[in-house]
PDB file of N, CA and C in Angstrom:
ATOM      1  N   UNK A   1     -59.035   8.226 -64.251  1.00  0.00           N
ATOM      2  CA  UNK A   1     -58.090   7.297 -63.680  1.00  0.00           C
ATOM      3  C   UNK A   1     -58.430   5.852 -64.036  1.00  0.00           C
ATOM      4  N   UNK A   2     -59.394   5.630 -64.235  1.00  0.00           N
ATOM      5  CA  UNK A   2     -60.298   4.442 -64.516  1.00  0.00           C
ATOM      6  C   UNK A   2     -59.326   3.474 -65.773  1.00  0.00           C
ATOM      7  N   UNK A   3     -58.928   4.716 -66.594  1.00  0.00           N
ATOM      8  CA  UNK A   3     -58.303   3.813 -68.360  1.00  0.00           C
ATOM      9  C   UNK A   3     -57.184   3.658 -67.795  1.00  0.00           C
ATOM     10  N   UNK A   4     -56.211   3.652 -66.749  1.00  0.00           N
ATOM     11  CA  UNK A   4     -54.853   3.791 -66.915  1.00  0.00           C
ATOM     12  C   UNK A   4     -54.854   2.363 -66.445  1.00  0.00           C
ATOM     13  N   UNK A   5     -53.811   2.103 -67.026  1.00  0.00           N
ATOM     14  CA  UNK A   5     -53.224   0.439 -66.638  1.00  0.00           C
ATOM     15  C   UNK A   5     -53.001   0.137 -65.122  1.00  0.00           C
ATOM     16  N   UNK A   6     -53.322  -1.225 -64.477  1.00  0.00           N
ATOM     17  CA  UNK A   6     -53.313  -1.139 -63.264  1.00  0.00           C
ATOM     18  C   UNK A   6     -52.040  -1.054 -61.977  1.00  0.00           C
ATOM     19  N   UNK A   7     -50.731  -1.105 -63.092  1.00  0.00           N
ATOM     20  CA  UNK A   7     -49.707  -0.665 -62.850  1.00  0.00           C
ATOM     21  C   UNK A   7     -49.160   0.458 -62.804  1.00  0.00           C
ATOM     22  N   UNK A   8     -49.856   1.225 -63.327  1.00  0.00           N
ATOM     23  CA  UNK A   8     -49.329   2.222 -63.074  1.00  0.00           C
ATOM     24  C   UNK A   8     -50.108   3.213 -62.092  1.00  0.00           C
ATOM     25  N   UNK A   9     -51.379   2.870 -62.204  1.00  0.00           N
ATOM     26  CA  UNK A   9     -52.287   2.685 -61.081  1.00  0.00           C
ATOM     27  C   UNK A   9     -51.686   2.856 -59.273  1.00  0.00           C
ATOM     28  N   UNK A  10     -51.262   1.675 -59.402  1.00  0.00           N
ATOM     29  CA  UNK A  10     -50.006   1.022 -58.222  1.00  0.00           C
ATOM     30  C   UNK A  10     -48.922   1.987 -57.898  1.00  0.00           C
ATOM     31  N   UNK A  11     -48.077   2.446 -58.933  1.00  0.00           N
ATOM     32  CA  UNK A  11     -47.441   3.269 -59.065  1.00  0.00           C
ATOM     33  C   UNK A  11     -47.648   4.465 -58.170  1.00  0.00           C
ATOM     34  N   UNK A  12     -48.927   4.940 -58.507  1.00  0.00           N
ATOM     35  CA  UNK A  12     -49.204   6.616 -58.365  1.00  0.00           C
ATOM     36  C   UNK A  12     -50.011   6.198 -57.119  1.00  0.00           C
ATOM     37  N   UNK A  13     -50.269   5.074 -56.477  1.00  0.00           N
ATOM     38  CA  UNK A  13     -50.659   4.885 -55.133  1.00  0.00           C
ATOM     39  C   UNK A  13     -49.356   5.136 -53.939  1.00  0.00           C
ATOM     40  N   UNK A  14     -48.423   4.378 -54.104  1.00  0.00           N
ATOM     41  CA  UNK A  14     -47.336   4.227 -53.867  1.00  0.00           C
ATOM     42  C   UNK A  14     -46.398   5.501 -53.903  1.00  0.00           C
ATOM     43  N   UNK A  15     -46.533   6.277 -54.892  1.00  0.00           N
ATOM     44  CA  UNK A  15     -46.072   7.725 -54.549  1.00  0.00           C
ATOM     45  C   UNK A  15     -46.591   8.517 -53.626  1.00  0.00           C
ATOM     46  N   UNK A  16     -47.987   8.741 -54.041  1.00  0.00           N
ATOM     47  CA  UNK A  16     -48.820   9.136 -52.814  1.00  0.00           C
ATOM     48  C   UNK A  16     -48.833   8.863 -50.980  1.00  0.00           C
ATOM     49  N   UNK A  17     -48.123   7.790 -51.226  1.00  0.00           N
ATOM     50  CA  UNK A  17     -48.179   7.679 -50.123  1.00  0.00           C
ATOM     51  C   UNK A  17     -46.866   8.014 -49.448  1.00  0.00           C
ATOM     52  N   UNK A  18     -45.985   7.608 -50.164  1.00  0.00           N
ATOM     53  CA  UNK A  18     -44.385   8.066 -49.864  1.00  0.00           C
ATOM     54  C   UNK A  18     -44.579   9.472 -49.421  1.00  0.00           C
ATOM     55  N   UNK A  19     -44.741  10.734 -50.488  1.00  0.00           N
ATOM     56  CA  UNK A  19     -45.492  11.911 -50.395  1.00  0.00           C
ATOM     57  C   UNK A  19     -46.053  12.111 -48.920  1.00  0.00           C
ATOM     58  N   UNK A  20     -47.242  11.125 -48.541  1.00  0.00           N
ATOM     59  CA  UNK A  20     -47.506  11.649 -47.255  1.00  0.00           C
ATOM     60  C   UNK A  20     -46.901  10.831 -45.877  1.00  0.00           C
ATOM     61  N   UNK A  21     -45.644  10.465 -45.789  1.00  0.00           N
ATOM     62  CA  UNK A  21     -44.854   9.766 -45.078  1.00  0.00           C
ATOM     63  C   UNK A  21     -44.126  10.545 -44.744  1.00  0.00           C
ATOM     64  N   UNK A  22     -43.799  11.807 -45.262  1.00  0.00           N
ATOM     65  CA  UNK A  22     -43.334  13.203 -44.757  1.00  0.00           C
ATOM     66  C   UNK A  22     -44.006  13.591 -43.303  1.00  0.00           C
ATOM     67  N   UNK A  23     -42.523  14.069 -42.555  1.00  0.00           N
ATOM     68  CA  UNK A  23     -43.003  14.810 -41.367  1.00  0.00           C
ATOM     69  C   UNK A  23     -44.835  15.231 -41.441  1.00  0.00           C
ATOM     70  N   UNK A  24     -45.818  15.247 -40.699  1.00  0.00           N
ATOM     71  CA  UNK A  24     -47.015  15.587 -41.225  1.00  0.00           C
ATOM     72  C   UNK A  24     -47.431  16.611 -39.770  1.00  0.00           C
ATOM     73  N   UNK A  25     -47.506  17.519 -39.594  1.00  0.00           N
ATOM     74  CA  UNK A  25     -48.331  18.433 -38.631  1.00  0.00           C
ATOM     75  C   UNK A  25     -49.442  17.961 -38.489  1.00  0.00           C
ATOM     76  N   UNK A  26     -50.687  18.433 -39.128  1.00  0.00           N
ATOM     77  CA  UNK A  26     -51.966  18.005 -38.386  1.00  0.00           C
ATOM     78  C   UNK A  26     -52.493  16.384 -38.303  1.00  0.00           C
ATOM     79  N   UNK A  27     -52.872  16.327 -37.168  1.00  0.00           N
ATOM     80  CA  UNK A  27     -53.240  14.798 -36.978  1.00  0.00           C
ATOM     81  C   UNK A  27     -54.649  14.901 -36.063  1.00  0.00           C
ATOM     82  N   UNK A  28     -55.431  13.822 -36.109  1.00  0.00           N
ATOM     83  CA  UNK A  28     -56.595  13.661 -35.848  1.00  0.00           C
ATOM     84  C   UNK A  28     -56.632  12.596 -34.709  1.00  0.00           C
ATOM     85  N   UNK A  29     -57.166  13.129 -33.253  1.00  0.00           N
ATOM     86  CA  UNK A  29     -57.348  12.703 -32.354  1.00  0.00           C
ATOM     87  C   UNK A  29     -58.332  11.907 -32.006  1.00  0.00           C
ATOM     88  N   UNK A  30     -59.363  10.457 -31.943  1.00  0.00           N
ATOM     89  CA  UNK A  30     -60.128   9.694 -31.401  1.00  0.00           C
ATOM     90  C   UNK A  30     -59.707   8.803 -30.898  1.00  0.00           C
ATOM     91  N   UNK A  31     -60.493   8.392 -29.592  1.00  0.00           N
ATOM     92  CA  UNK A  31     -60.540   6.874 -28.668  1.00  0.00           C
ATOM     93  C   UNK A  31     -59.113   6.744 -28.392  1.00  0.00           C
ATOM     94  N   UNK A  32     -58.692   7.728 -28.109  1.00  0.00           N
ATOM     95  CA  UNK A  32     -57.029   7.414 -27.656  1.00  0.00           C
ATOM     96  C   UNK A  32     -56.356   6.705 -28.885  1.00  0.00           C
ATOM     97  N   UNK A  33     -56.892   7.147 -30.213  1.00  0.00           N
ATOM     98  CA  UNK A  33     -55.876   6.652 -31.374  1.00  0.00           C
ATOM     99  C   UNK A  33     -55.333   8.075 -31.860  1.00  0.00           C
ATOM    100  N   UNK A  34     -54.325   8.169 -32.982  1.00  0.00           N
ATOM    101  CA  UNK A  34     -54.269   9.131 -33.356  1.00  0.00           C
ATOM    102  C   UNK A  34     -53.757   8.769 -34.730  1.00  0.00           C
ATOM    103  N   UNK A  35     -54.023   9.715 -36.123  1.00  0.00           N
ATOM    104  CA  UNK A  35     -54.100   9.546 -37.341  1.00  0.00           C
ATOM    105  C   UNK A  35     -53.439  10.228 -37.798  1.00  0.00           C
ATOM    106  N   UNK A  36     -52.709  10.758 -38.850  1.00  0.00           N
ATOM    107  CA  UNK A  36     -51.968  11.628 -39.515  1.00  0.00           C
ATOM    108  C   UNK A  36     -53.349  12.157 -40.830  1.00  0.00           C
ATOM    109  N   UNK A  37     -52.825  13.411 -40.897  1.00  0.00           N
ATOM    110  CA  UNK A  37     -54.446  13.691 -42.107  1.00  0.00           C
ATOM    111  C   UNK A  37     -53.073  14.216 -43.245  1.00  0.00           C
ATOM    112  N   UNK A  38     -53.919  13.050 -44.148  1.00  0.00           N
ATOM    113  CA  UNK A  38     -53.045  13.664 -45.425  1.00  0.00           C
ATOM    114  C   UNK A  38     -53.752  14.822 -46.477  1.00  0.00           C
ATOM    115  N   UNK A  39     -54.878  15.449 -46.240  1.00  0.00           N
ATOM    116  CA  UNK A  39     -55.142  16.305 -47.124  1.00  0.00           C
ATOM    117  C   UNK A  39     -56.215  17.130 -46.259  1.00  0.00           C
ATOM    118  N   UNK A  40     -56.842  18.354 -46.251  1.00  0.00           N
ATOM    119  CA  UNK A  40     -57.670  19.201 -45.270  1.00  0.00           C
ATOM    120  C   UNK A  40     -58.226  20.085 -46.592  1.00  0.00           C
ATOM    121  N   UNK A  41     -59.382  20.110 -46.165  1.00  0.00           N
ATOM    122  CA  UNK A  41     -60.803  21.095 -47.243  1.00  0.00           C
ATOM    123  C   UNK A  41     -61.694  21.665 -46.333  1.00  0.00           C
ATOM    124  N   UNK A  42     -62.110  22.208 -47.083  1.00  0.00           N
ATOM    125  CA  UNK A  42     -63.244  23.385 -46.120  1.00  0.00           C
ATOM    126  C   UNK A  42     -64.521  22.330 -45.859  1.00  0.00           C
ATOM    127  N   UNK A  43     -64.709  21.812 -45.454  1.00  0.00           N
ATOM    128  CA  UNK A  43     -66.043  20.908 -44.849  1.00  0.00           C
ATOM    129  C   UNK A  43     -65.253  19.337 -44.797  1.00  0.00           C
ATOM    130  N   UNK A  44     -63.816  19.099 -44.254  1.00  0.00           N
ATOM    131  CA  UNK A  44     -63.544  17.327 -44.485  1.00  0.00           C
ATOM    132  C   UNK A  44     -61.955  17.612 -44.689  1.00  0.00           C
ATOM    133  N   UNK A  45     -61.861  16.414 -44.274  1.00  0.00           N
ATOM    134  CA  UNK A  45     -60.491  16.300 -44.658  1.00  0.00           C
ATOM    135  C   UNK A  45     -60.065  14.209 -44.685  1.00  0.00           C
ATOM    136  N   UNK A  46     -58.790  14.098 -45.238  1.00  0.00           N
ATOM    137  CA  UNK A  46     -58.651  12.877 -45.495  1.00  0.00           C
ATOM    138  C   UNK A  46     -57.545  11.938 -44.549  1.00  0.00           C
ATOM    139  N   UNK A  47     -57.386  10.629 -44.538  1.00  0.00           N
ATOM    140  CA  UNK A  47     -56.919  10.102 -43.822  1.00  0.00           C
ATOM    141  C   UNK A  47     -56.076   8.499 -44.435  1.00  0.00           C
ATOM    142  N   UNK A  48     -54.996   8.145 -44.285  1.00  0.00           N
ATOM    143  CA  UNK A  48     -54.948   6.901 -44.985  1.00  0.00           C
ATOM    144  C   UNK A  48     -55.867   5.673 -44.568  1.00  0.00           C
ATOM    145  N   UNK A  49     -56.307   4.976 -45.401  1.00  0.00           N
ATOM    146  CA  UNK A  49     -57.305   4.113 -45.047  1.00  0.00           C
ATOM    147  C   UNK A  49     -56.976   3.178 -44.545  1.00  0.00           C
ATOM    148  N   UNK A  50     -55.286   2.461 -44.621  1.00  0.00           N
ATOM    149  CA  UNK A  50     -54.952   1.487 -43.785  1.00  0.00           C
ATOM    150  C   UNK A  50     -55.017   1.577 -42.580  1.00  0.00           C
ATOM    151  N   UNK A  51     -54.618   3.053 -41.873  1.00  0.00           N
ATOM    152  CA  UNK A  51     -54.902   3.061 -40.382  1.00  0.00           C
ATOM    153  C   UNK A  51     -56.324   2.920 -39.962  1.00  0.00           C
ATOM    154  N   UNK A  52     -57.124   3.717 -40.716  1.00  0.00           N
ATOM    155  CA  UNK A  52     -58.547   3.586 -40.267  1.00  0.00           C
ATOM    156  C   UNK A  52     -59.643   3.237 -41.780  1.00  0.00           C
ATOM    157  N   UNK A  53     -60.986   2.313 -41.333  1.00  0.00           N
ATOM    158  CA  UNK A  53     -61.549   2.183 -42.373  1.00  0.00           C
ATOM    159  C   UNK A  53     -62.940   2.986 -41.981  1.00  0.00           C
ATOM    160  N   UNK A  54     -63.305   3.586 -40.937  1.00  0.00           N
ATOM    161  CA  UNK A  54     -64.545   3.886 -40.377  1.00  0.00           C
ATOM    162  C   UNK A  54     -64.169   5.089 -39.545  1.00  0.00           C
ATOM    163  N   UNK A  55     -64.757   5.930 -39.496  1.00  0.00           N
ATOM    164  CA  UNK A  55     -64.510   7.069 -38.461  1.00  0.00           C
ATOM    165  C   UNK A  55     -65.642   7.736 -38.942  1.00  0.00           C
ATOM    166  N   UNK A  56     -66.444   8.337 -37.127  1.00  0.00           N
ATOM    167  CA  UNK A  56     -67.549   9.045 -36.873  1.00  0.00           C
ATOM    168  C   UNK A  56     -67.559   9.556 -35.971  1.00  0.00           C
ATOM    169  N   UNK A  57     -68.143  11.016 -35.255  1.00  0.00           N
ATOM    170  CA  UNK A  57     -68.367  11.557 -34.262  1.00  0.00           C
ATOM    171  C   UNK A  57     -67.254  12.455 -34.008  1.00  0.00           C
ATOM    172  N   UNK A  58     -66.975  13.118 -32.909  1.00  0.00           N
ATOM    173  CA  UNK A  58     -66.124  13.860 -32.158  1.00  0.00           C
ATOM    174  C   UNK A  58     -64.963  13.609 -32.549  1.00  0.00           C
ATOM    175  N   UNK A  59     -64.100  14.553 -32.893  1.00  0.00           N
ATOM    176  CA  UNK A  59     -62.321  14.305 -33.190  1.00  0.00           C
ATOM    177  C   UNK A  59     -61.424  15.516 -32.384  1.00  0.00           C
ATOM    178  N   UNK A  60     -60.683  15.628 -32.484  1.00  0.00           N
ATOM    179  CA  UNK A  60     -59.870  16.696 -31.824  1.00  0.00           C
ATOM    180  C   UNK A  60     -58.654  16.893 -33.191  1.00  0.00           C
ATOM    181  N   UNK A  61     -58.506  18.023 -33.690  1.00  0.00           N
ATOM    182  CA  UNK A  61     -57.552  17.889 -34.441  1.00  0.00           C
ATOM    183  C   UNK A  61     -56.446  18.834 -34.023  1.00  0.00           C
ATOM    184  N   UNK A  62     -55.268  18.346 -34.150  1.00  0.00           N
ATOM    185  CA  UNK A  62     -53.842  18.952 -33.463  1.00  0.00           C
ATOM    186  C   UNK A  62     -52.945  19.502 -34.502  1.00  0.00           C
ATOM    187  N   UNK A  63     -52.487  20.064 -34.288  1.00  0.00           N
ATOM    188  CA  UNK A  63     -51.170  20.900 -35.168  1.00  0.00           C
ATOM    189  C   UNK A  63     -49.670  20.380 -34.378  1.00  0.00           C
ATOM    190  N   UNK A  64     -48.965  19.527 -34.705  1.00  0.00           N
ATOM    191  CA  UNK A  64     -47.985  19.064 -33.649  1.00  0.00           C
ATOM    192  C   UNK A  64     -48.586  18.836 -32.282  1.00  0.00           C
ATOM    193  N   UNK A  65     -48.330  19.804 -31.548  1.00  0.00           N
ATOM    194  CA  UNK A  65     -48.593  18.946 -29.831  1.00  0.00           C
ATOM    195  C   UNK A  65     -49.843  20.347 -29.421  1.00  0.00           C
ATOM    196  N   UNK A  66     -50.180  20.720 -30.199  1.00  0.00           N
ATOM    197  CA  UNK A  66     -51.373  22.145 -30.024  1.00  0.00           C
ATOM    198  C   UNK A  66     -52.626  21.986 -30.660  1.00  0.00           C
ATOM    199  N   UNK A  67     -53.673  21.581 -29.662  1.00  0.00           N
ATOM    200  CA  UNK A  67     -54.605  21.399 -29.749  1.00  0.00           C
ATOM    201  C   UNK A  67     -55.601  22.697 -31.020  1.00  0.00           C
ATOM    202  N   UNK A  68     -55.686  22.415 -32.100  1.00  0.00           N
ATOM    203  CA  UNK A  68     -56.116  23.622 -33.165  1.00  0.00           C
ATOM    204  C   UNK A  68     -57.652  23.470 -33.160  1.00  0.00           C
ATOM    205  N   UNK A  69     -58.636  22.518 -32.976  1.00  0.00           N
ATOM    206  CA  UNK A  69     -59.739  22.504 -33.285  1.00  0.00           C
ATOM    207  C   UNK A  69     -60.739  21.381 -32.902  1.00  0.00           C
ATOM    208  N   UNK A  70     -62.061  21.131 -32.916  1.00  0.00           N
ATOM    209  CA  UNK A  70     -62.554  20.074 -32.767  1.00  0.00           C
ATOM    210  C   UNK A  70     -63.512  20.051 -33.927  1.00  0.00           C
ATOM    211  N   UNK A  71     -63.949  19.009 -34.233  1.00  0.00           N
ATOM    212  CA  UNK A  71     -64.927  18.858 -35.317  1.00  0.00           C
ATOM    213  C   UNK A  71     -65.707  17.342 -34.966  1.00  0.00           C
ATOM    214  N   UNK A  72     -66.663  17.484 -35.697  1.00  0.00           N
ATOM    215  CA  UNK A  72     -67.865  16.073 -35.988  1.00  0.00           C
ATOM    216  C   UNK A  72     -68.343  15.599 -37.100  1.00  0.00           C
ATOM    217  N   UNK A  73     -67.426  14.614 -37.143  1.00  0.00           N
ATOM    218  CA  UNK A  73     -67.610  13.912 -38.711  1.00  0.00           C
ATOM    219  C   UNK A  73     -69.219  13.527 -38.887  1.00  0.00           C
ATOM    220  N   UNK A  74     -69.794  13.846 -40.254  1.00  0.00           N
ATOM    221  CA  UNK A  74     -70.794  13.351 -40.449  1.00  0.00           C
ATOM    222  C   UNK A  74     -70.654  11.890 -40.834  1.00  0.00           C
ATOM    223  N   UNK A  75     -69.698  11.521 -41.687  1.00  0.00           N
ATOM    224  CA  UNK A  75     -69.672  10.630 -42.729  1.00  0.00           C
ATOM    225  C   UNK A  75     -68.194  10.304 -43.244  1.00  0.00           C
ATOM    226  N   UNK A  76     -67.957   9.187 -43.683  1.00  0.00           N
ATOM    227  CA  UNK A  76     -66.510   8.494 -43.875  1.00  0.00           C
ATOM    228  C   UNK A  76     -66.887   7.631 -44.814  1.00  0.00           C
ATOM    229  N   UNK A  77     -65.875   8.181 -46.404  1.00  0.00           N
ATOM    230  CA  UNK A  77     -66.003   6.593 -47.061  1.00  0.00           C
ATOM    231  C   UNK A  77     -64.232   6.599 -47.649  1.00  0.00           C
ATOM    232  N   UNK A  78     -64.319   5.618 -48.133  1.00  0.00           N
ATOM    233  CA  UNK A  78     -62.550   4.978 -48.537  1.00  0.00           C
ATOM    234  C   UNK A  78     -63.084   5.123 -49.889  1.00  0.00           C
ATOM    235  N   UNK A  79     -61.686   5.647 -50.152  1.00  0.00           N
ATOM    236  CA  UNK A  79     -61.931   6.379 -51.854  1.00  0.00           C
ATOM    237  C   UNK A  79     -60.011   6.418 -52.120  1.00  0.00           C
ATOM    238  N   UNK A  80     -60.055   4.861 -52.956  1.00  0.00           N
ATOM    239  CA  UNK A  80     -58.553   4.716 -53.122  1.00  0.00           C
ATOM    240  C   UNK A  80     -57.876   3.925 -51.954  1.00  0.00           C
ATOM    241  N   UNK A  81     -56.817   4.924 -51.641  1.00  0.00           N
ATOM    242  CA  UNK A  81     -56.309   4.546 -50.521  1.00  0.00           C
ATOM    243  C   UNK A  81     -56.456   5.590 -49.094  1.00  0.00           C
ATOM    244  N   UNK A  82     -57.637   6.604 -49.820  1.00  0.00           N
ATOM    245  CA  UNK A  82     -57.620   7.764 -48.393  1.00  0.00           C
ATOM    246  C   UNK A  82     -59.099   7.428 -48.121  1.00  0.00           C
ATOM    247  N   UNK A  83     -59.424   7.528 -46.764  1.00  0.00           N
ATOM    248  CA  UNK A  83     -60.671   7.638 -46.068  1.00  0.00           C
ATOM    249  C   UNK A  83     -61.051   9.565 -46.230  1.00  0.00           C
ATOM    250  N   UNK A  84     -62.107   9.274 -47.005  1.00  0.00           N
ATOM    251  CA  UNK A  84     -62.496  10.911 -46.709  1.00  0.00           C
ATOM    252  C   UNK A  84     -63.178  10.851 -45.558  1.00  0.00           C
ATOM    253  N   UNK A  85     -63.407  11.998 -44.941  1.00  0.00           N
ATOM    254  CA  UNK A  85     -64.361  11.953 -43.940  1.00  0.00           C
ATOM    255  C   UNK A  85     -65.015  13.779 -44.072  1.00  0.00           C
ATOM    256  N   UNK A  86     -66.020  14.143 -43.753  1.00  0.00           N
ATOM    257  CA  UNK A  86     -67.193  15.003 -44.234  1.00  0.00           C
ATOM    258  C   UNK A  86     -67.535  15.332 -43.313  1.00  0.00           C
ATOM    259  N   UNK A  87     -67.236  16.267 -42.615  1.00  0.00           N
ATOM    260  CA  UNK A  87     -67.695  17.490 -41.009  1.00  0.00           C
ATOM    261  C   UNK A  87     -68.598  18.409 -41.450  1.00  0.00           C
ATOM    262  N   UNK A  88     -69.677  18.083 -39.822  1.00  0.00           N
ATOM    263  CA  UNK A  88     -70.644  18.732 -40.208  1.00  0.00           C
ATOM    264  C   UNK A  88     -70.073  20.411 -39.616  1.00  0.00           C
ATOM    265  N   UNK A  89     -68.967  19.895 -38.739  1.00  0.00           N
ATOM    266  CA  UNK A  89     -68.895  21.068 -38.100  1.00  0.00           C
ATOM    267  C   UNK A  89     -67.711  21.218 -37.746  1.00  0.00           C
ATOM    268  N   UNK A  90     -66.909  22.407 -37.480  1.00  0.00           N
ATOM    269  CA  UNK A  90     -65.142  22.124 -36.722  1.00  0.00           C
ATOM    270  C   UNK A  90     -65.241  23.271 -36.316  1.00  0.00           C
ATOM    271  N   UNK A  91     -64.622  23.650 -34.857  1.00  0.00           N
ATOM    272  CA  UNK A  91     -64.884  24.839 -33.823  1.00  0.00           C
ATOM    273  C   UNK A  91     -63.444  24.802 -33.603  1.00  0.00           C
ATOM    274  N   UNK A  92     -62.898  26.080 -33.836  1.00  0.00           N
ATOM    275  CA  UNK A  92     -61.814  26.000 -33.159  1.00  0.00           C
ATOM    276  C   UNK A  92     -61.531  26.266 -31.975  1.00  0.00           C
ATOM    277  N   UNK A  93     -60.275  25.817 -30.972  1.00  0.00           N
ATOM    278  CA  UNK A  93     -60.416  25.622 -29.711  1.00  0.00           C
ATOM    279  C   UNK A  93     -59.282  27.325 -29.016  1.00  0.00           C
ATOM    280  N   UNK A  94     -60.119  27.814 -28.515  1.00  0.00           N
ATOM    281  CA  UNK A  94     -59.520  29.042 -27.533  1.00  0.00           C
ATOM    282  C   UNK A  94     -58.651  28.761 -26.819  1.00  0.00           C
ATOM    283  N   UNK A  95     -57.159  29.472 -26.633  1.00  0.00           N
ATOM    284  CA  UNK A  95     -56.191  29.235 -25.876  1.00  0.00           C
ATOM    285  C   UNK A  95     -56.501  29.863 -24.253  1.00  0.00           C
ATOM    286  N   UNK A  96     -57.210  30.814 -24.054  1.00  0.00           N
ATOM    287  CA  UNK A  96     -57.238  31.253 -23.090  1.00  0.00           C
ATOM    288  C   UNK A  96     -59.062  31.289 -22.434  1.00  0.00           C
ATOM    289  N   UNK A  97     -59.533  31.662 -21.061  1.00  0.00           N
ATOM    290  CA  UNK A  97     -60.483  31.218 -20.853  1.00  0.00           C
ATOM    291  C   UNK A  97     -61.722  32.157 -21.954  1.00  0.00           C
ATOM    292  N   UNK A  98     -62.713  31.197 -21.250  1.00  0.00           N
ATOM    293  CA  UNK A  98     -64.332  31.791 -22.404  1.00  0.00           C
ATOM    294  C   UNK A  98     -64.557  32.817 -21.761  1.00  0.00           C
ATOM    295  N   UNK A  99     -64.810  34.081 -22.621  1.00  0.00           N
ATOM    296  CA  UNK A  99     -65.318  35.507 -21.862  1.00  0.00           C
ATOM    297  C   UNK A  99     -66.895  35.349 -21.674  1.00  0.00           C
ATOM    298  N   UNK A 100     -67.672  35.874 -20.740  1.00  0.00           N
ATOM    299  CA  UNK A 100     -69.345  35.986 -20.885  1.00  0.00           C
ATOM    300  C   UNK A 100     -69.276  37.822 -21.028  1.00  0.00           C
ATOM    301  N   UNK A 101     -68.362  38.443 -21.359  1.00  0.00           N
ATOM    302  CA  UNK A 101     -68.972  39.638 -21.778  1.00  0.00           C
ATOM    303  C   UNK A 101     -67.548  39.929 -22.783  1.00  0.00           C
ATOM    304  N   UNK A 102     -68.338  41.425 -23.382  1.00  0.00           N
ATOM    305  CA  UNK A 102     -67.058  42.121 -24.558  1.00  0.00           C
ATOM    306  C   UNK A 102     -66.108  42.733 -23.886  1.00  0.00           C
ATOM    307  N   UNK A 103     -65.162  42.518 -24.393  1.00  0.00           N
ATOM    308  CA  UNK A 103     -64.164  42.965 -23.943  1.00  0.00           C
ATOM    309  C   UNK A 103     -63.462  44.313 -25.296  1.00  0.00           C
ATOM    310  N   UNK A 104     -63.486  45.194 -24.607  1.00  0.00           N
ATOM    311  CA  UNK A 104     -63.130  46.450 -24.956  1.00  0.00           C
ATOM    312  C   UNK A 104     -61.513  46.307 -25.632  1.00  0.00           C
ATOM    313  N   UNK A 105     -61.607  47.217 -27.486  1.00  0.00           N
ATOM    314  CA  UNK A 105     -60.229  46.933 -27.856  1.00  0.00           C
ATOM    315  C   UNK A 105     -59.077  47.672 -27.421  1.00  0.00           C
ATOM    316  N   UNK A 106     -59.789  48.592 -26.778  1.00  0.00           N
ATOM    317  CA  UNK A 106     -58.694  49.912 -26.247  1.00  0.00           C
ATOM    318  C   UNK A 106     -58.495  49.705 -25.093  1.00  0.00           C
ATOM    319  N   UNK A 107     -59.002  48.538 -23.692  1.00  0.00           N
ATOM    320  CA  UNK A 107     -58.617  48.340 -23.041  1.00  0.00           C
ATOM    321  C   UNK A 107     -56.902  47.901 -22.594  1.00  0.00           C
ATOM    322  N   UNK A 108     -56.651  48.625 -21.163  1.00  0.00           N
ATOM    323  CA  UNK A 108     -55.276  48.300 -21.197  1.00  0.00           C
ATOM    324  C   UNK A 108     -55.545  46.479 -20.675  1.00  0.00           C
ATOM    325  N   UNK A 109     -53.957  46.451 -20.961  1.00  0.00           N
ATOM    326  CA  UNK A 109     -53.265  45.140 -20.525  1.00  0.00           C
ATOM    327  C   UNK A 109     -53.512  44.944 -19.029  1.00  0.00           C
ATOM    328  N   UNK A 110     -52.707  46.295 -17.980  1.00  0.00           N
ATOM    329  CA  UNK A 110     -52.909  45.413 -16.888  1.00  0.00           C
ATOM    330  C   UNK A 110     -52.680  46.895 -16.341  1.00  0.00           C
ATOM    331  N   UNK A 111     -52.730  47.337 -14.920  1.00  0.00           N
ATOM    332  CA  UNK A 111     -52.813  48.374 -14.174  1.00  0.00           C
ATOM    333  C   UNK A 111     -51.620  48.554 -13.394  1.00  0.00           C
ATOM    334  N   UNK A 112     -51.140  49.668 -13.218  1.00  0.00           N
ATOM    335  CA  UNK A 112     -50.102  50.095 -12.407  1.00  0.00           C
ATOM    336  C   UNK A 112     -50.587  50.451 -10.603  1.00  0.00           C
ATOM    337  N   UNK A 113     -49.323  49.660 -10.153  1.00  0.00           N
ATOM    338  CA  UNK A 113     -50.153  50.347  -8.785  1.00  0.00           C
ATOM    339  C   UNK A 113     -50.093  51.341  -8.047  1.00  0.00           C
ATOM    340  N   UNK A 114     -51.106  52.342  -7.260  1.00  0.00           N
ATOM    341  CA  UNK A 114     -50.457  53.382  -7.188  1.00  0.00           C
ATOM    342  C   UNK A 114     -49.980  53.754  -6.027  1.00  0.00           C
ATOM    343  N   UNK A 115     -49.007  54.427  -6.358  1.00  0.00           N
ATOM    344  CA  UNK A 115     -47.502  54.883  -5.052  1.00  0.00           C
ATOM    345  C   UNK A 115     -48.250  55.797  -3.832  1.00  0.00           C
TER     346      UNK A 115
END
């Protein structure tokens, strides 16, 4: 990318971003801000850098209005116009409560009562 003229450079920034100005599902939850993520990888995912230039620690990441996961950024650098950011870790979040024992697959649903 380095040889291309700096116009056109501009160009393919400017698309990119149009591109992610689209409706966007997952978004990234801190400090009562919230981010749109324009790209997701198996250890990180990215962010436009105008909204944020720094991000660390605890995030919550959402799928529309559904809480999908939490993660802990190790590390954040601005590369272009996207902030990468580099998780050490992302847990996804259980809809229903935490079991402390196994739960059996052949178990029924729920019990009839009897007459």
């Amino acid at each position: 990318m380095e040889f291309l003229p700096n116009d056109i450079l501009d160009g393919l920034q400017q698309a990119r971003r149009r591109e992610t100005k689209r409706p966007l599902r997952l978004s990234v939850h801190a400090a009562g801000k919230v981010w749109p993520v324009l790209r997701r990888w198996v250890g990180g995912f990215s962010l436009d850098a105008e909204g944020v230039s720094k991000l660390r620690g605890h995030v919550d990441l959402y799928e529309g209005p559904r809480h999908v996961s939490t993660a802990l950024i190790m590390a954040s650098e601005v590369e272009g116009s996207e902030l990468l950011c580099t998780t050490k870790r992302e847990t996804p979040v259980r809809q229903g409560p935490a079991l402390d024992f196994v739960r059996d697959e052949n178990a029924p649903a729920g019990y009839l009562p009897s007459a």
